[in-house]
C-alpha atoms as a PDB file:
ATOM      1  CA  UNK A   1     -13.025 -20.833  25.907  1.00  0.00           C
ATOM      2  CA  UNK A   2     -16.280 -21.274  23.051  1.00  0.00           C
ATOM      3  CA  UNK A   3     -13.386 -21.834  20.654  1.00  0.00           C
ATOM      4  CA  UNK A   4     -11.684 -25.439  20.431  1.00  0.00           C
ATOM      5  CA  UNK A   5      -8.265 -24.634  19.256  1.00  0.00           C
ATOM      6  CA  UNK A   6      -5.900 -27.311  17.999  1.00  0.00           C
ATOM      7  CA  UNK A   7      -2.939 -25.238  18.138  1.00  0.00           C
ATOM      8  CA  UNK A   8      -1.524 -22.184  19.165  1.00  0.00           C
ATOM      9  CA  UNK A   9       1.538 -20.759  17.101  1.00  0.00           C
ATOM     10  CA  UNK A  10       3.510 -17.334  18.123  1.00  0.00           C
ATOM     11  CA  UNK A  11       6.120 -15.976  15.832  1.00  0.00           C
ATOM     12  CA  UNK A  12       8.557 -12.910  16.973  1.00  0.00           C
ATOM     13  CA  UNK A  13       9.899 -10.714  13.891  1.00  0.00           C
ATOM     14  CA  UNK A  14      13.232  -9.034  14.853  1.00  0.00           C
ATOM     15  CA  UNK A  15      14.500  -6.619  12.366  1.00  0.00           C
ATOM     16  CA  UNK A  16      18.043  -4.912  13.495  1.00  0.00           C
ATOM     17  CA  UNK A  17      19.717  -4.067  10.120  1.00  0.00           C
ATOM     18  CA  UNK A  18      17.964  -2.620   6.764  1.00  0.00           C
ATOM     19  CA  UNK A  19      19.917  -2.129   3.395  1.00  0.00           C
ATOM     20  CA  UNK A  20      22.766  -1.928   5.504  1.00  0.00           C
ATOM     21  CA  UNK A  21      21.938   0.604   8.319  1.00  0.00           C
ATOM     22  CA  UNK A  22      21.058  -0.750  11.654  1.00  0.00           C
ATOM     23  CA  UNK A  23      17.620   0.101  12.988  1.00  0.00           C
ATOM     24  CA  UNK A  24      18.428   1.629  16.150  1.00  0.00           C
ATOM     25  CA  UNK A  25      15.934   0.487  18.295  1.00  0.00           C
ATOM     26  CA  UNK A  26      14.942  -2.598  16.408  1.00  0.00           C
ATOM     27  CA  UNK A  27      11.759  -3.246  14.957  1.00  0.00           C
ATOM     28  CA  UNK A  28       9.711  -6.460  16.434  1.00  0.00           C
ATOM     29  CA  UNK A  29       6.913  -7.591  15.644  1.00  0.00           C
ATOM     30  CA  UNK A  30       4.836 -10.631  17.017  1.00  0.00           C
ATOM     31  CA  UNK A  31       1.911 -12.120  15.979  1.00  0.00           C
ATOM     32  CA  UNK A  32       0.479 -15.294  18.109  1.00  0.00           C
ATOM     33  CA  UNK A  33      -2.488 -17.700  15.736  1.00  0.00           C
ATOM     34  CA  UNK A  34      -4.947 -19.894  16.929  1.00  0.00           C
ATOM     35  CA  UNK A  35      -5.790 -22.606  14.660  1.00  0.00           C
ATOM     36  CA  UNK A  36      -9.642 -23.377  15.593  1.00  0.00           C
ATOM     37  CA  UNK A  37     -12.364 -25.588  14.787  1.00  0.00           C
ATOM     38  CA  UNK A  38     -14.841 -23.779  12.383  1.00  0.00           C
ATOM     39  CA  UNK A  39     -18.388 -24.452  13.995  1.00  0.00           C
ATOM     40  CA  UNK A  40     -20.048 -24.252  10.904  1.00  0.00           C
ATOM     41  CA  UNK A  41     -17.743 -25.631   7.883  1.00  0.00           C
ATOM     42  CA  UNK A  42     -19.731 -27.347   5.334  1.00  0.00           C
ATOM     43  CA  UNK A  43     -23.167 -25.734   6.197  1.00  0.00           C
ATOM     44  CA  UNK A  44     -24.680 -22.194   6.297  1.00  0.00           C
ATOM     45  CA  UNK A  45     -26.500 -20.778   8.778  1.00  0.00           C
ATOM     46  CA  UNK A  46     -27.666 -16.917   9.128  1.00  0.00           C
ATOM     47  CA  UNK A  47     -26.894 -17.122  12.917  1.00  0.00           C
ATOM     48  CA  UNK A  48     -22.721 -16.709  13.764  1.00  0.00           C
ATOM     49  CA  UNK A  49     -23.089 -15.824  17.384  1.00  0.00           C
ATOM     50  CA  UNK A  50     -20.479 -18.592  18.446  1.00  0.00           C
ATOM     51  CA  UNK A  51     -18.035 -17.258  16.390  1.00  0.00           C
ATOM     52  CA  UNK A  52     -18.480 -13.799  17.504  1.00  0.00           C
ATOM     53  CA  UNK A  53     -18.245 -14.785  20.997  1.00  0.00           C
ATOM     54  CA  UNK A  54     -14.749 -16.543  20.184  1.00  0.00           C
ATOM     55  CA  UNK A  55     -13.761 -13.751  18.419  1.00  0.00           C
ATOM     56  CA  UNK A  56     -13.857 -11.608  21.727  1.00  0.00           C
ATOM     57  CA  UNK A  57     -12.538 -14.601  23.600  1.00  0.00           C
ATOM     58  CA  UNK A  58      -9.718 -15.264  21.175  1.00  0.00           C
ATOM     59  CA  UNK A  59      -8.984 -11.090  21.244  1.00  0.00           C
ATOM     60  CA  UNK A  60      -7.723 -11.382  24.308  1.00  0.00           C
ATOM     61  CA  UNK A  61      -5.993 -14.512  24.665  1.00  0.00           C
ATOM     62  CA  UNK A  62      -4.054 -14.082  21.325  1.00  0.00           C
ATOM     63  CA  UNK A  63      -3.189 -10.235  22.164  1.00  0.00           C
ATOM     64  CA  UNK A  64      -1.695 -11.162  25.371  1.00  0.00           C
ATOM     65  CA  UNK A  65      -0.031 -13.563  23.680  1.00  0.00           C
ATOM     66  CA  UNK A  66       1.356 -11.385  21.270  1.00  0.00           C
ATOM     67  CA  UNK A  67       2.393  -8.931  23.354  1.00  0.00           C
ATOM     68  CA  UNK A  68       4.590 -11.070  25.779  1.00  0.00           C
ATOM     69  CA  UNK A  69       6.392 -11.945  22.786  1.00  0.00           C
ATOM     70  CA  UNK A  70       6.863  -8.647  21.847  1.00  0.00           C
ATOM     71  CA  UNK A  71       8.984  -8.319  25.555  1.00  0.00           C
ATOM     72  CA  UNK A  72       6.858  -4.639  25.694  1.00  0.00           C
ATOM     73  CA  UNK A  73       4.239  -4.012  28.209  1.00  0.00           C
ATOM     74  CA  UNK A  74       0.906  -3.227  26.069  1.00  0.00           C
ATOM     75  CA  UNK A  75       0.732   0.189  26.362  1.00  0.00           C
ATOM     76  CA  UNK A  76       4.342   0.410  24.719  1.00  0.00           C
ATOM     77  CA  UNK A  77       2.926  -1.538  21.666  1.00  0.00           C
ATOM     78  CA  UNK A  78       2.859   0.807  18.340  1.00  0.00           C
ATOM     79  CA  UNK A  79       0.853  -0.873  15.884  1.00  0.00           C
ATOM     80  CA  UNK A  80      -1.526  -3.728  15.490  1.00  0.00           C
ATOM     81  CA  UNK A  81      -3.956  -6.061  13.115  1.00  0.00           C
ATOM     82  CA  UNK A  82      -5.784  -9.013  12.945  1.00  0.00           C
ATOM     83  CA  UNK A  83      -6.452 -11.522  10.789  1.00  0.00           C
ATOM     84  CA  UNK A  84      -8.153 -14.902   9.515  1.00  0.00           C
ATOM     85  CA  UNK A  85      -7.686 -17.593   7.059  1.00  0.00           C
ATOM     86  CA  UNK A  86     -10.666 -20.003   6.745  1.00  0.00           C
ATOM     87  CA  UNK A  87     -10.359 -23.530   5.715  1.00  0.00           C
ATOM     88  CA  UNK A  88     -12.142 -24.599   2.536  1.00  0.00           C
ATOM     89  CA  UNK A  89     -15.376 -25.821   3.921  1.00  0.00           C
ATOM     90  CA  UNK A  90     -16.264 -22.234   5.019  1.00  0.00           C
ATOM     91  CA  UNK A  91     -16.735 -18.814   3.951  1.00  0.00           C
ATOM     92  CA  UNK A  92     -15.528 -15.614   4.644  1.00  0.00           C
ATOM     93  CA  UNK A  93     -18.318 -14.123   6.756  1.00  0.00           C
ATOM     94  CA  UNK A  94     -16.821 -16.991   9.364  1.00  0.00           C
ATOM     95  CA  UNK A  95     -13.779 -14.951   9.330  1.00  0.00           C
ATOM     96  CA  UNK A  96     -15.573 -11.532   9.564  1.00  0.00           C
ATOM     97  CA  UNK A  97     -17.894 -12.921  12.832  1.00  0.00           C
ATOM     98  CA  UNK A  98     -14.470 -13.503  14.620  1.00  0.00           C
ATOM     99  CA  UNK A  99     -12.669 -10.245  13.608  1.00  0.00           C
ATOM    100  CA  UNK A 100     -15.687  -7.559  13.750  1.00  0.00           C
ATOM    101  CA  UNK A 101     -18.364  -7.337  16.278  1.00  0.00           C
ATOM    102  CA  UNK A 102     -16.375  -8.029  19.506  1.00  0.00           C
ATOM    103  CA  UNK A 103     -12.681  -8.970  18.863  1.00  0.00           C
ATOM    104  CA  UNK A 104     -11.451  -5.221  19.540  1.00  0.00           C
ATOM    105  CA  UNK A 105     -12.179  -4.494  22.508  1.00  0.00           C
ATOM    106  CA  UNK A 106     -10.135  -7.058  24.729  1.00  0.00           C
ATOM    107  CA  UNK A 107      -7.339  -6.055  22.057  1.00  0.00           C
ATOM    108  CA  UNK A 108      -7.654  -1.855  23.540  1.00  0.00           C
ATOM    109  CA  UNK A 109      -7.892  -2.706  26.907  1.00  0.00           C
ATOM    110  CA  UNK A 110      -4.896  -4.909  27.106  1.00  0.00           C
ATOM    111  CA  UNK A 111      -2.891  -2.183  25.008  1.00  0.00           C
ATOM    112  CA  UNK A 112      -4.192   0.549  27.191  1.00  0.00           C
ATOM    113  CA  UNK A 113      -5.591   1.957  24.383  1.00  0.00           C
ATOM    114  CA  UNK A 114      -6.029   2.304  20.482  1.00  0.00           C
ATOM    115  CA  UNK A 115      -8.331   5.101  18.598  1.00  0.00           C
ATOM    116  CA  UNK A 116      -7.879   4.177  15.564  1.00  0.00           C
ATOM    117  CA  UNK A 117      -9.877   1.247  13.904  1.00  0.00           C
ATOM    118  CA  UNK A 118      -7.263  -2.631  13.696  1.00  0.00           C
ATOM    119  CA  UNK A 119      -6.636  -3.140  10.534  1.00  0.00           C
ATOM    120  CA  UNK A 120      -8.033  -6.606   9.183  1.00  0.00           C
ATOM    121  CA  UNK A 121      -7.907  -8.880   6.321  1.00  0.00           C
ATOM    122  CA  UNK A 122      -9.500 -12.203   5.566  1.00  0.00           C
ATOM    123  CA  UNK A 123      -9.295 -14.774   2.931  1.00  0.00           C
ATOM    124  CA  UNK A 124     -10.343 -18.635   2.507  1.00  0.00           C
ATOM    125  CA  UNK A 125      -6.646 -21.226   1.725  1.00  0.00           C
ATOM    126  CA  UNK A 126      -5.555 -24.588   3.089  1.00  0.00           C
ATOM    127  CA  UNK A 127      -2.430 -25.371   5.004  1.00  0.00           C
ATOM    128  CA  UNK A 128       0.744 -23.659   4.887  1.00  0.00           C
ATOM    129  CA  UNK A 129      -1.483 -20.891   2.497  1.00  0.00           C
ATOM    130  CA  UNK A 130       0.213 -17.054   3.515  1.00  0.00           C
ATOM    131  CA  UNK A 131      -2.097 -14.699   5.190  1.00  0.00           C
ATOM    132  CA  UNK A 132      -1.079 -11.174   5.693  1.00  0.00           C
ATOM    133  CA  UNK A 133      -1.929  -9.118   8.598  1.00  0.00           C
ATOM    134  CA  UNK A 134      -2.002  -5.451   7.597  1.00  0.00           C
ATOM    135  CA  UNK A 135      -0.600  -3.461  10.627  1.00  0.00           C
ATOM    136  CA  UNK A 136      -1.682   0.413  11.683  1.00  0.00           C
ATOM    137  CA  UNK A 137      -0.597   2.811  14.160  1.00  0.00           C
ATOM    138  CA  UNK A 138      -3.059   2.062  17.239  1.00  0.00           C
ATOM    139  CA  UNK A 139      -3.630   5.569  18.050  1.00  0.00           C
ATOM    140  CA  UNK A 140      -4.279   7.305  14.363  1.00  0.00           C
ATOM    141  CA  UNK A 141      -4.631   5.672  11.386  1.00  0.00           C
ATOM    142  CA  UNK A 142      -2.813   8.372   9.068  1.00  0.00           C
ATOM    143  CA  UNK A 143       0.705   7.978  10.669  1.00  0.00           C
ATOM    144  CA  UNK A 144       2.280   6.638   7.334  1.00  0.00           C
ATOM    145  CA  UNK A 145       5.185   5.098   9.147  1.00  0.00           C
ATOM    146  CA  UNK A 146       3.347   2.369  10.634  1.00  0.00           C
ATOM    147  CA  UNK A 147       1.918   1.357   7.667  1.00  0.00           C
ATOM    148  CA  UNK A 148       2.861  -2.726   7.180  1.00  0.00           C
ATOM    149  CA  UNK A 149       2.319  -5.798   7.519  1.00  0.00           C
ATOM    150  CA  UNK A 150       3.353  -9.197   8.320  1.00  0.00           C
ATOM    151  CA  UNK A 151       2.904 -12.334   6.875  1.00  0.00           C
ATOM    152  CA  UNK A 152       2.317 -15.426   8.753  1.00  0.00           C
ATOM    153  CA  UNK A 153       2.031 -19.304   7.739  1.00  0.00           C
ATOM    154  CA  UNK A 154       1.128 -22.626   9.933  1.00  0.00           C
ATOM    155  CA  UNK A 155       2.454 -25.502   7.838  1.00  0.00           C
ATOM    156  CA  UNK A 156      -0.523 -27.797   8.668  1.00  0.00           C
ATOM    157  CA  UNK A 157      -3.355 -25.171   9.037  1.00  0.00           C
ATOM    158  CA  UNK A 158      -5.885 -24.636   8.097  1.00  0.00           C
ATOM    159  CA  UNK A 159      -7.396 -27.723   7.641  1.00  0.00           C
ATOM    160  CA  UNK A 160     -10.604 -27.682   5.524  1.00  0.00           C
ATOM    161  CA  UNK A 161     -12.925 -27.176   8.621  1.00  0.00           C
ATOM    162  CA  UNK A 162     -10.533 -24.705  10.684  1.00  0.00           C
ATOM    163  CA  UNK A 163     -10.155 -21.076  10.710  1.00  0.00           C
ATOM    164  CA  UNK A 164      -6.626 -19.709  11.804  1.00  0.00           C
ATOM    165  CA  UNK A 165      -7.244 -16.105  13.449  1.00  0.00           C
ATOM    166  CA  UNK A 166      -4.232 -13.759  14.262  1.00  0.00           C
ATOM    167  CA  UNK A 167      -3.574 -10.892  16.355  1.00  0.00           C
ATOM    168  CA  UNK A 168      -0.401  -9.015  15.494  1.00  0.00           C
ATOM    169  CA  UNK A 169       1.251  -6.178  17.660  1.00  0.00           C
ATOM    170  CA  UNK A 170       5.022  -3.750  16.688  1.00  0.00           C
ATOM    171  CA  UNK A 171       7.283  -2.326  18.881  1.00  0.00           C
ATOM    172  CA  UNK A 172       7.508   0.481  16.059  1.00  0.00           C
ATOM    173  CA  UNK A 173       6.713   1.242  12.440  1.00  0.00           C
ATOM    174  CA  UNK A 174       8.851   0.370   9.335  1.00  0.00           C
ATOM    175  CA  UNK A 175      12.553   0.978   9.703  1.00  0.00           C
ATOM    176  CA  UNK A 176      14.089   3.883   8.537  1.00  0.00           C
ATOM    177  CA  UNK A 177      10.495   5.277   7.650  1.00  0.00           C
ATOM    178  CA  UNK A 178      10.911   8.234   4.795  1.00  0.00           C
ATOM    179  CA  UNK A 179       7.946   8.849   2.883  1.00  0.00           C
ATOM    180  CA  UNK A 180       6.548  11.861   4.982  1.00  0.00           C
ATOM    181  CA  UNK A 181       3.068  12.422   6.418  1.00  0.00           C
ATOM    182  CA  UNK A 182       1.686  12.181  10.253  1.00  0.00           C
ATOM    183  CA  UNK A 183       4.401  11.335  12.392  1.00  0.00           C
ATOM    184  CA  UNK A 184       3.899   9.649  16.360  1.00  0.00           C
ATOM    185  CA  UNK A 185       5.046  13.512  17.687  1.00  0.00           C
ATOM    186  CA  UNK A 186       2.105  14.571  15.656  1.00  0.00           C
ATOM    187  CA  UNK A 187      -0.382  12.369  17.069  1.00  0.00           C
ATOM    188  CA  UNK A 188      -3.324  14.501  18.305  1.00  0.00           C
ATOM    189  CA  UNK A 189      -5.479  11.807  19.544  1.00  0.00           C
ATOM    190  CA  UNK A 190      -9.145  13.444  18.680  1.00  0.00           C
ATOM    191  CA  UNK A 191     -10.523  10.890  16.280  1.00  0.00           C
ATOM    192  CA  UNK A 192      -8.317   8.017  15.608  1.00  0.00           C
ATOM    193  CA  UNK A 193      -7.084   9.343  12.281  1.00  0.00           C
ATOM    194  CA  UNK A 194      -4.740  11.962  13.307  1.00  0.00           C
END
């Protein structure tokens, strides 16, 4: 592994009753973190190859992660995003070298799969800060049901020169999903949209 992690932190989301009505199967949703050493904190540099190479690294070890705790083999898994908090002494294009050029692909082949494009977010906080991972249908985008997200928190991380990346997989959209538009019986698979 390029990456040197300090800590790895998975977190299961079981949700079996919503304003009263169970949710029948339950939603879960799991999302494993790697707190890492940022490689470049306090200095710029135009060249963020070692990040990008942990990105694909950390891809696969934090989606296989994930997905055990999800209890699912990964081409049950529904939905899916990724996400990184960076530690003061760096910047966001730190988190965008670990999410973009490479981190997908270890992601699809461990989910058999996944069209449409992971949703991502990134942002720059110290420890305990909230990051949200925006979640998507893996197989097209436009399937409103799967449209969430999860929020996530390490208590002491990320230190100023860290970056906490996350992977996040679902068993299933939101419960008791009612607000119309492409549903998973719909799913034509052409594009990763629809």
């Amino acid at each position: 592994m390029s990456a040197a992690i300090r800590k790895i932190v998975t977190l299961v989301d079981e949700t079996l009753v919503e304003m009263g009505r169970p949710v029948d199967p339950p939603v879960r949703r799991a999302a494993a973190v790697a707190v890492i050493a940022n490689p470049f904190a306090g200095r710029y540099s135009e060249d963020l190859e070692a990040l990008v190479a942990a990105g694909e690294e950390l891809g696969d070890l934090l989606v296989r992660r994930a997905v055990a705790a999800l209890g699912l083999p990964g081409d049950a898994v529904q939905s899916y995003g990724k996400a990184a908090l960076v530690g003061e002494d760096g910047e966001l294009e730190h988190a965008a070298a670990l999410l973009h050029p490479r981190m997908g692909a270890p992601v699809r082949r461990a989910l058999g799969g996944g069209a449409a494009l992971i949703p991502s977010s990134k942002k720059r906080g110290g420890p305990g800060a909230p990051l949200d991972i925006p979640l998507g249908h893996k197989d097209a985008a436009f399937v409103r049901s799967h449209f969430d997200g999860m929020e996530v928190r390490v208590n002491d991380a990320p230190r100023a020169g860290e970056i906490m990346v996350v992977v996040a997989v679902t068993s299933g959209g939101r419960p008791h999903p009612r607000v119309g538009g492409l549903t998973i019986d719909g799913i034509k698979g052409e594009d990763g949209l629809r």
